[in-house]
Each structure stands twice: as C-alpha cells, then as structure tokens.
PDB file of N, CA and C in Angstrom:
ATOM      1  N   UNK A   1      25.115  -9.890  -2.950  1.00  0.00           N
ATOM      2  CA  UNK A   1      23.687  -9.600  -2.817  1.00  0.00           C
ATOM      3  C   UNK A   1      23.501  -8.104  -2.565  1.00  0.00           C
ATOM      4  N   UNK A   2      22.499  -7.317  -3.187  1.00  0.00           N
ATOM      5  CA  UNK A   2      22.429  -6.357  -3.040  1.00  0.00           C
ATOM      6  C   UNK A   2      21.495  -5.540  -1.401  1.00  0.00           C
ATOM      7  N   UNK A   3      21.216  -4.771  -1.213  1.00  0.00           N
ATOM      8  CA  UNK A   3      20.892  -4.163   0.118  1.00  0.00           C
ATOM      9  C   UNK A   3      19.318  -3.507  -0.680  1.00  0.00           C
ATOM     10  N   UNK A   4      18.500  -4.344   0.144  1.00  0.00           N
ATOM     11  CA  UNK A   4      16.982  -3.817  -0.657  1.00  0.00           C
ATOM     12  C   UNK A   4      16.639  -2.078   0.227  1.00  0.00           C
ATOM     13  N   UNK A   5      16.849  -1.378  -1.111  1.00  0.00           N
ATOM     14  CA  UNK A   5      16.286  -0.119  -0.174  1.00  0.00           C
ATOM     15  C   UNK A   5      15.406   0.113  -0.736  1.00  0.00           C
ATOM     16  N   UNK A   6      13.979   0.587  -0.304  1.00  0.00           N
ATOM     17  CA  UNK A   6      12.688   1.129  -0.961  1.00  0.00           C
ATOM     18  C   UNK A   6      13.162   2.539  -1.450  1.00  0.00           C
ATOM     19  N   UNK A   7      12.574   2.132  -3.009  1.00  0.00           N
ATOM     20  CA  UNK A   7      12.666   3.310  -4.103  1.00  0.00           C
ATOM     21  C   UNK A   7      11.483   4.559  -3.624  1.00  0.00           C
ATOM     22  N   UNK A   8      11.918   5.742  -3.115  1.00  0.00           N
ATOM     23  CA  UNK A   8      11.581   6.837  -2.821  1.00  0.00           C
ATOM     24  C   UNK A   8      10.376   7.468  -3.820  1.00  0.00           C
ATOM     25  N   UNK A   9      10.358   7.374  -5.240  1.00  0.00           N
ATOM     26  CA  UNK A   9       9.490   7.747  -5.824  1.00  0.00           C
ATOM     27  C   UNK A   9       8.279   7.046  -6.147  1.00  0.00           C
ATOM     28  N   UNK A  10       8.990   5.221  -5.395  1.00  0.00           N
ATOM     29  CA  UNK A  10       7.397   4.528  -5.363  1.00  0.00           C
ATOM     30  C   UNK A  10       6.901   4.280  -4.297  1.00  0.00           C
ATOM     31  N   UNK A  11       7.633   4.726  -3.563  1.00  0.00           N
ATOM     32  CA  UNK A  11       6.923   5.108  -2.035  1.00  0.00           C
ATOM     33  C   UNK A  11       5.939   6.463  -1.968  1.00  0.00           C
ATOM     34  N   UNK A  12       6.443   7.243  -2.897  1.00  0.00           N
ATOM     35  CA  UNK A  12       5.552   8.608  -3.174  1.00  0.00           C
ATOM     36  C   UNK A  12       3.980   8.407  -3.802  1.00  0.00           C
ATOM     37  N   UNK A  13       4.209   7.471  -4.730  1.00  0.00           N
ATOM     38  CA  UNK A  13       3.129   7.361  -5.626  1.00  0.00           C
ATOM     39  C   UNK A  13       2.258   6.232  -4.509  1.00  0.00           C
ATOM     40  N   UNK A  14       3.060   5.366  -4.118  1.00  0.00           N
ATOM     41  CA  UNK A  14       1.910   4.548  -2.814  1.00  0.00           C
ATOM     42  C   UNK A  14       1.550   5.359  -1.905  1.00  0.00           C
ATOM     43  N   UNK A  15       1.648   6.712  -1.781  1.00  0.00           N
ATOM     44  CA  UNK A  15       1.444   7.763  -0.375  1.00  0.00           C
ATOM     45  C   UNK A  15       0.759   8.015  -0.961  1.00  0.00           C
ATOM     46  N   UNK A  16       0.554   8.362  -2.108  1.00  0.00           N
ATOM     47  CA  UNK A  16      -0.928   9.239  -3.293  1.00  0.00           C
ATOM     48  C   UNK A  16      -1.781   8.335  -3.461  1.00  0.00           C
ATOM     49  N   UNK A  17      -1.523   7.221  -3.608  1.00  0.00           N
ATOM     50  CA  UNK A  17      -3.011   6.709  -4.570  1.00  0.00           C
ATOM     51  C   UNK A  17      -4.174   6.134  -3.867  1.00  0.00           C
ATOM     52  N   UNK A  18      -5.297   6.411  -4.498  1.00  0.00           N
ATOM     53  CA  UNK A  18      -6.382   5.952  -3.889  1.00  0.00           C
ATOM     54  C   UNK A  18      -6.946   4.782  -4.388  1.00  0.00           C
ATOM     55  N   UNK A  19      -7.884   4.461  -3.652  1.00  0.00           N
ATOM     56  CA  UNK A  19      -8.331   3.198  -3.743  1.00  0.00           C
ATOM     57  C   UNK A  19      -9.866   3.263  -4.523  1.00  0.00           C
ATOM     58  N   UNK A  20      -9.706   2.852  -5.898  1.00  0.00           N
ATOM     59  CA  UNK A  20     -10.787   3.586  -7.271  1.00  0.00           C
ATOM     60  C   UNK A  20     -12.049   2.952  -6.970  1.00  0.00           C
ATOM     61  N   UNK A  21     -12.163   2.204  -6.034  1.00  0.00           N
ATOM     62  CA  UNK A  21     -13.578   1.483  -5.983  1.00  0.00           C
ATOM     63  C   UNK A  21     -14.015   0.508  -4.990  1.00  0.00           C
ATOM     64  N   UNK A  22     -15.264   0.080  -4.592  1.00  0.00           N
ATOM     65  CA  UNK A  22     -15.873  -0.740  -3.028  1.00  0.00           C
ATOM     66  C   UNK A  22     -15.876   0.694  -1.994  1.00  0.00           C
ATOM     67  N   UNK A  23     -15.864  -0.187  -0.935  1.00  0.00           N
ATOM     68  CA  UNK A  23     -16.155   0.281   0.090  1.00  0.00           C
ATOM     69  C   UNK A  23     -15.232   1.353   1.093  1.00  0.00           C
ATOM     70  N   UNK A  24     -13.659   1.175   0.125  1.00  0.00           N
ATOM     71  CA  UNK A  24     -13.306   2.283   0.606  1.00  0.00           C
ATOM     72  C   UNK A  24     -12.489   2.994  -0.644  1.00  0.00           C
ATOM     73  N   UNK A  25     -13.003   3.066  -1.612  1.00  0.00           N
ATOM     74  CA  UNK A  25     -13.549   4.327  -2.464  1.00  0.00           C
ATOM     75  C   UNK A  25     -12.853   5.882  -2.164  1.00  0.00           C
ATOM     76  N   UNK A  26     -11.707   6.093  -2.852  1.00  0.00           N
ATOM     77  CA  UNK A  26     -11.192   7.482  -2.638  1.00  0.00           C
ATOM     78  C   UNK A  26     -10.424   7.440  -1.211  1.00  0.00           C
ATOM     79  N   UNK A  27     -10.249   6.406  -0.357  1.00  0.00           N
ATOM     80  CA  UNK A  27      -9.381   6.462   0.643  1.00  0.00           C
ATOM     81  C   UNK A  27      -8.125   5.999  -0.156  1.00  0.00           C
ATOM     82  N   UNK A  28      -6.480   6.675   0.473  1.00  0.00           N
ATOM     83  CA  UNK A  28      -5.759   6.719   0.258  1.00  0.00           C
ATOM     84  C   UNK A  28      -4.989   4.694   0.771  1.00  0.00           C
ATOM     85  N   UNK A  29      -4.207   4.643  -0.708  1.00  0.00           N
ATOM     86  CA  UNK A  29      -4.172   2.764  -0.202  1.00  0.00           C
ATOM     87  C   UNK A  29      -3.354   2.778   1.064  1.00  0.00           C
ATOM     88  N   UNK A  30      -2.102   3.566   1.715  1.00  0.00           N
ATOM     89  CA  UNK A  30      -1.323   3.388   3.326  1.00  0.00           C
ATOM     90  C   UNK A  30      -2.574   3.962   4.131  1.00  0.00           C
ATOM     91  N   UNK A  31      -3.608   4.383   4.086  1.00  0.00           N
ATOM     92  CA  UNK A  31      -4.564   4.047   5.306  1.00  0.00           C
ATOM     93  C   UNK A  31      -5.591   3.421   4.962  1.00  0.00           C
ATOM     94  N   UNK A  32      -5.329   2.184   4.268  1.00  0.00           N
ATOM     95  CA  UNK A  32      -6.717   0.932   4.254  1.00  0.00           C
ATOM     96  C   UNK A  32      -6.178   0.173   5.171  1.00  0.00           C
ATOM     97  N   UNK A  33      -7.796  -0.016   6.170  1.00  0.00           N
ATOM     98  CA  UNK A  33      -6.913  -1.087   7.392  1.00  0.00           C
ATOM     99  C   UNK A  33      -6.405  -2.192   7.120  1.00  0.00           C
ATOM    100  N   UNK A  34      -5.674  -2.713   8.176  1.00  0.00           N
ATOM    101  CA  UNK A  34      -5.204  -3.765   7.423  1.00  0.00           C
ATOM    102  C   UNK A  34      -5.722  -5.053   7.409  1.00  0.00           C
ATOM    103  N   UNK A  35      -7.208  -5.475   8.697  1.00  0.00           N
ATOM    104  CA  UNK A  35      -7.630  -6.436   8.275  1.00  0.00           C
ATOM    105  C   UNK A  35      -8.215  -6.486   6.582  1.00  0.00           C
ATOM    106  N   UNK A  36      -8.656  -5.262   6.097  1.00  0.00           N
ATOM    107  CA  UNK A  36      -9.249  -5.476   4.350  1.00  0.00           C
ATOM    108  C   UNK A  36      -8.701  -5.954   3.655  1.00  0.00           C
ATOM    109  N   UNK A  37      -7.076  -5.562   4.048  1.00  0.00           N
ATOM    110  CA  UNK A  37      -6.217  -6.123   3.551  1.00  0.00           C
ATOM    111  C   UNK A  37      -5.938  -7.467   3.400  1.00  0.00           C
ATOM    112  N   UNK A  38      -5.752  -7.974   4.566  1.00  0.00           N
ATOM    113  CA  UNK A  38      -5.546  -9.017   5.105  1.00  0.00           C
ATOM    114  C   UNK A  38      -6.846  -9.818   4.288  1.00  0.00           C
ATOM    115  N   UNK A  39      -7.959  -9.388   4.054  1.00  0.00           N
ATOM    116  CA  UNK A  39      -9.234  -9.617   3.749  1.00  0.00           C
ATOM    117  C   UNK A  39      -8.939 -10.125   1.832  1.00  0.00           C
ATOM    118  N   UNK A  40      -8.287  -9.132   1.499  1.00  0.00           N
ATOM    119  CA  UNK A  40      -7.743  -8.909  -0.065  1.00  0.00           C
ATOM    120  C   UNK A  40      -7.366 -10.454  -0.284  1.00  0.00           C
ATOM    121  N   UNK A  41      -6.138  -9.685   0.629  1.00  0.00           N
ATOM    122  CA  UNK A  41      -4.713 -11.486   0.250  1.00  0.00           C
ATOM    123  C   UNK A  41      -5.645 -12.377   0.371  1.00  0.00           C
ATOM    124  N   UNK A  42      -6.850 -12.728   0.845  1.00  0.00           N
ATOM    125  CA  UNK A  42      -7.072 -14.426   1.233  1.00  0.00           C
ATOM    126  C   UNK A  42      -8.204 -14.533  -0.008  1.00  0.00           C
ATOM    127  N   UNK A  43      -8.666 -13.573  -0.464  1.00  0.00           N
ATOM    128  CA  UNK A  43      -9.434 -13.175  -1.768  1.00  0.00           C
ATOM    129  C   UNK A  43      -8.867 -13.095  -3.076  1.00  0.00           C
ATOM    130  N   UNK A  44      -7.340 -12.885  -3.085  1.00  0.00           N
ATOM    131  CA  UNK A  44      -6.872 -12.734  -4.377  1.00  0.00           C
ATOM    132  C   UNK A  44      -6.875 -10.837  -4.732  1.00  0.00           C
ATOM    133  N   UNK A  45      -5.431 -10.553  -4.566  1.00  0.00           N
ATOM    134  CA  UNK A  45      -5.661  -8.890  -5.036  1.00  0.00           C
ATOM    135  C   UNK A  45      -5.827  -8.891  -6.178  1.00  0.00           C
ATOM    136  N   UNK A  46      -6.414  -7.851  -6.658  1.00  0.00           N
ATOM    137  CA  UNK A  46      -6.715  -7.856  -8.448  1.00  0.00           C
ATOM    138  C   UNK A  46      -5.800  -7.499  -9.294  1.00  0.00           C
ATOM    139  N   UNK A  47      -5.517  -8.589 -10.178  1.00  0.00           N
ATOM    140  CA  UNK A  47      -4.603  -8.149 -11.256  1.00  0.00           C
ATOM    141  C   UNK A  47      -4.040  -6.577 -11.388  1.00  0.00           C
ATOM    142  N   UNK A  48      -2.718  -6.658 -12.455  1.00  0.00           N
ATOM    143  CA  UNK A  48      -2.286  -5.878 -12.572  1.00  0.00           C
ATOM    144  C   UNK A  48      -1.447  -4.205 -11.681  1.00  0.00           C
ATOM    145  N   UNK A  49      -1.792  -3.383 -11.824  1.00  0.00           N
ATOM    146  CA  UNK A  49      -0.904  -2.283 -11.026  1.00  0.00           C
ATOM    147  C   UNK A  49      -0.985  -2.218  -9.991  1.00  0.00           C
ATOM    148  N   UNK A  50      -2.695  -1.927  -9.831  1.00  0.00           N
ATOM    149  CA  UNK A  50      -3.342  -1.830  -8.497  1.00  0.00           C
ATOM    150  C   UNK A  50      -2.955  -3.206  -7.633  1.00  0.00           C
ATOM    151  N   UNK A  51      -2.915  -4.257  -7.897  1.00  0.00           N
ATOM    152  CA  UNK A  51      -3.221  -5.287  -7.412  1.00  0.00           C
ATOM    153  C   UNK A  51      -1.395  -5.625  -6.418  1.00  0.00           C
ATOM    154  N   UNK A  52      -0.497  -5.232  -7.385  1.00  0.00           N
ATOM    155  CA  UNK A  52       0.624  -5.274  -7.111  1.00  0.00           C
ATOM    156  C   UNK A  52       0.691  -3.777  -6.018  1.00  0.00           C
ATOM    157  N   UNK A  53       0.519  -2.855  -5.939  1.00  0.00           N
ATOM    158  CA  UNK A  53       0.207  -1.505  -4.800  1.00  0.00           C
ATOM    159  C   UNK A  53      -0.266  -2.332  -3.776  1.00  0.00           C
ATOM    160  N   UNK A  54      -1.295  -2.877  -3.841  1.00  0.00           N
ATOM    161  CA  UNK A  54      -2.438  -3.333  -2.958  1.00  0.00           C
ATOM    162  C   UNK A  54      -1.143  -4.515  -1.780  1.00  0.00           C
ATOM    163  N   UNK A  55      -0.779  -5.120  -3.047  1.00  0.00           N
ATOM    164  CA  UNK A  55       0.515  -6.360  -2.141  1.00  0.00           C
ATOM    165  C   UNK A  55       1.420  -5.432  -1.139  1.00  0.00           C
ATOM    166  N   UNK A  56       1.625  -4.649  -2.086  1.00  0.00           N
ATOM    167  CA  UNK A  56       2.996  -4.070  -1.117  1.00  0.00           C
ATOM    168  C   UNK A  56       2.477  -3.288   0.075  1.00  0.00           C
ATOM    169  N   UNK A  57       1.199  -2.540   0.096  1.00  0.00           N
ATOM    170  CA  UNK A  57       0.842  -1.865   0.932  1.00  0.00           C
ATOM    171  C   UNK A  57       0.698  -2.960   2.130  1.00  0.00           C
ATOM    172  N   UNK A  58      -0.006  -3.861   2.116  1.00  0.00           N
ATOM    173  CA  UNK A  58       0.130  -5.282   2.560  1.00  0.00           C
ATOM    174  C   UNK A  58       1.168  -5.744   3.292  1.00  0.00           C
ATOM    175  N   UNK A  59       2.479  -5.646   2.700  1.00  0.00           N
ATOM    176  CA  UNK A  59       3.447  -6.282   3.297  1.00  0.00           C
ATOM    177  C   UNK A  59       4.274  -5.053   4.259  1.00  0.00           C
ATOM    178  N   UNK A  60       3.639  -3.771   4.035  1.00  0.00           N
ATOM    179  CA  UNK A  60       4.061  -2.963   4.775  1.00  0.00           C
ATOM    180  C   UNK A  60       3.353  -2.818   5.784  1.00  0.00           C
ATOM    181  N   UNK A  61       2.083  -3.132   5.794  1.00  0.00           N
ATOM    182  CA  UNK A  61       1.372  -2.557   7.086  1.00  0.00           C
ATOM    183  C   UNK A  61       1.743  -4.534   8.168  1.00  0.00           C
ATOM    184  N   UNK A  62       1.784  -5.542   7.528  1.00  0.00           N
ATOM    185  CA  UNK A  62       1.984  -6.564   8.547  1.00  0.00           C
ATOM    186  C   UNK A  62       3.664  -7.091   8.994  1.00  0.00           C
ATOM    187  N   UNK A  63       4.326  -6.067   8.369  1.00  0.00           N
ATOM    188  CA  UNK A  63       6.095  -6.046   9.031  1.00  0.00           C
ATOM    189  C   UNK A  63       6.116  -4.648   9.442  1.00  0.00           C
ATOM    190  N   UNK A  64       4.730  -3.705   9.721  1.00  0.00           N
ATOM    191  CA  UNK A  64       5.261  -2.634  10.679  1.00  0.00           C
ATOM    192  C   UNK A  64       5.905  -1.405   9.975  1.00  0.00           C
ATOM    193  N   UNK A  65       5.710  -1.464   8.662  1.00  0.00           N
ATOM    194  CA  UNK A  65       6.735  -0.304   8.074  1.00  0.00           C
ATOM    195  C   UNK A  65       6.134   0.908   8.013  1.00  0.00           C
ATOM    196  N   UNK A  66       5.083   1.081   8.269  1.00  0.00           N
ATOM    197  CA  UNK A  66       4.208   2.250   8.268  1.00  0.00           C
ATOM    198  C   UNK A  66       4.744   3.695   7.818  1.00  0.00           C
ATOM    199  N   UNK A  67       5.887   3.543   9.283  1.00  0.00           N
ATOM    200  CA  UNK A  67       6.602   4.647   9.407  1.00  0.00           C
ATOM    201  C   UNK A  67       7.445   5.065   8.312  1.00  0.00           C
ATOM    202  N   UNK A  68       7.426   4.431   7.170  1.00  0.00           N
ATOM    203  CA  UNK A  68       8.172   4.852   5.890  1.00  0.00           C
ATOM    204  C   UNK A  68       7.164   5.785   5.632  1.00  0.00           C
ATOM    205  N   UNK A  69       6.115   6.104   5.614  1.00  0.00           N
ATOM    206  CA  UNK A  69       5.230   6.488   4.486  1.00  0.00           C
ATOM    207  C   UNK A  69       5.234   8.386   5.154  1.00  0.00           C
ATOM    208  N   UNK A  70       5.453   8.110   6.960  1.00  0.00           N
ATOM    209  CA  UNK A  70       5.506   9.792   7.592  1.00  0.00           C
ATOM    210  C   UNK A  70       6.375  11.051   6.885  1.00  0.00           C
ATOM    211  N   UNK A  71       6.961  11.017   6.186  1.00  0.00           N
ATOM    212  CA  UNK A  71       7.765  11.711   5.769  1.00  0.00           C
ATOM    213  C   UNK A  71       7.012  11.979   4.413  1.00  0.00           C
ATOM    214  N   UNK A  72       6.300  11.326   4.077  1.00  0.00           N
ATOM    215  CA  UNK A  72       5.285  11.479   2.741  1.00  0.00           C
ATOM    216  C   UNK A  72       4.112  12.014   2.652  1.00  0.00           C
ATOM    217  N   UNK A  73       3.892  11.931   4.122  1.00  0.00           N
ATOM    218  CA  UNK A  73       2.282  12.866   4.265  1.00  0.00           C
ATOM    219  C   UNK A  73       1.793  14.041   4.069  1.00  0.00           C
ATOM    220  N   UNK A  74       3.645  14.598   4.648  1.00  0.00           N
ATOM    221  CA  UNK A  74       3.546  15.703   4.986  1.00  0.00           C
ATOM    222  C   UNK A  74       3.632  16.690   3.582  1.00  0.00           C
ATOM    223  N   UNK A  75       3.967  15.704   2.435  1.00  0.00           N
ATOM    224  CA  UNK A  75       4.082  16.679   1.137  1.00  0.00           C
ATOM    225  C   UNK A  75       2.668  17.242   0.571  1.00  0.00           C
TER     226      UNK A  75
END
C-alpha cells in the first residue's frame, strides 16, 4: 500500500482558488467556513472541478488539516 502524501502543486492551486459565485463570491475556497461547507456536503457539491476542490477543502477543514495550507499563504 502506498503512503498518501498530498500533492504540493494541488495544494497550491486549492490555496489560490476562489469561490466564482453566492454568497461568498471571490473568497478564497481554505477560508470558506466550514459550517457552508458542511452546509454544501448535505446539499450536494456541484459537479465537476469545483465541486471535487469544494470536497477536499471539506475533508480538510473537518480532520483539522488546515495547517497544510500555512506554508501556502505566504506565497
């Protein structure tokens, strides 16, 4: 079995991207809180790229991983 390490350049592009539309509009997706989130999942995230970003940001902010993303801010 292999050793899951998070890929560095898609941790970069989840530190960049924003969130294209609603209510939080141009906020960056690692600081959407996470009840919206939480709000998303029970709603269905939306298809495709975004929707898959949206998951992972998700599974990072409710196992605590946050702290992956500090080293990314600062670029």
């Amino acid at each position: 079995m292999e050793d899951l390490v998070p890929d560095p350049r898609y941790l970069l592009r989840l530190a960049k991207t924003t969130m294209p539309y609603g209510k939080y509009l141009g906020t960056l997706l690692v600081d959407l809180p996470e009840p919206y989130l939480v709000w998303m999942r029970q709603k269905g995230f939306p298809a495709g790229e975004l929707g898959a970003m949206l998951q992972c940001i998700y599974e990072v902010k409710v196992n605590g991983l946050e702290y992956l993303f500090d080293p990314l801010r600062r670029r």
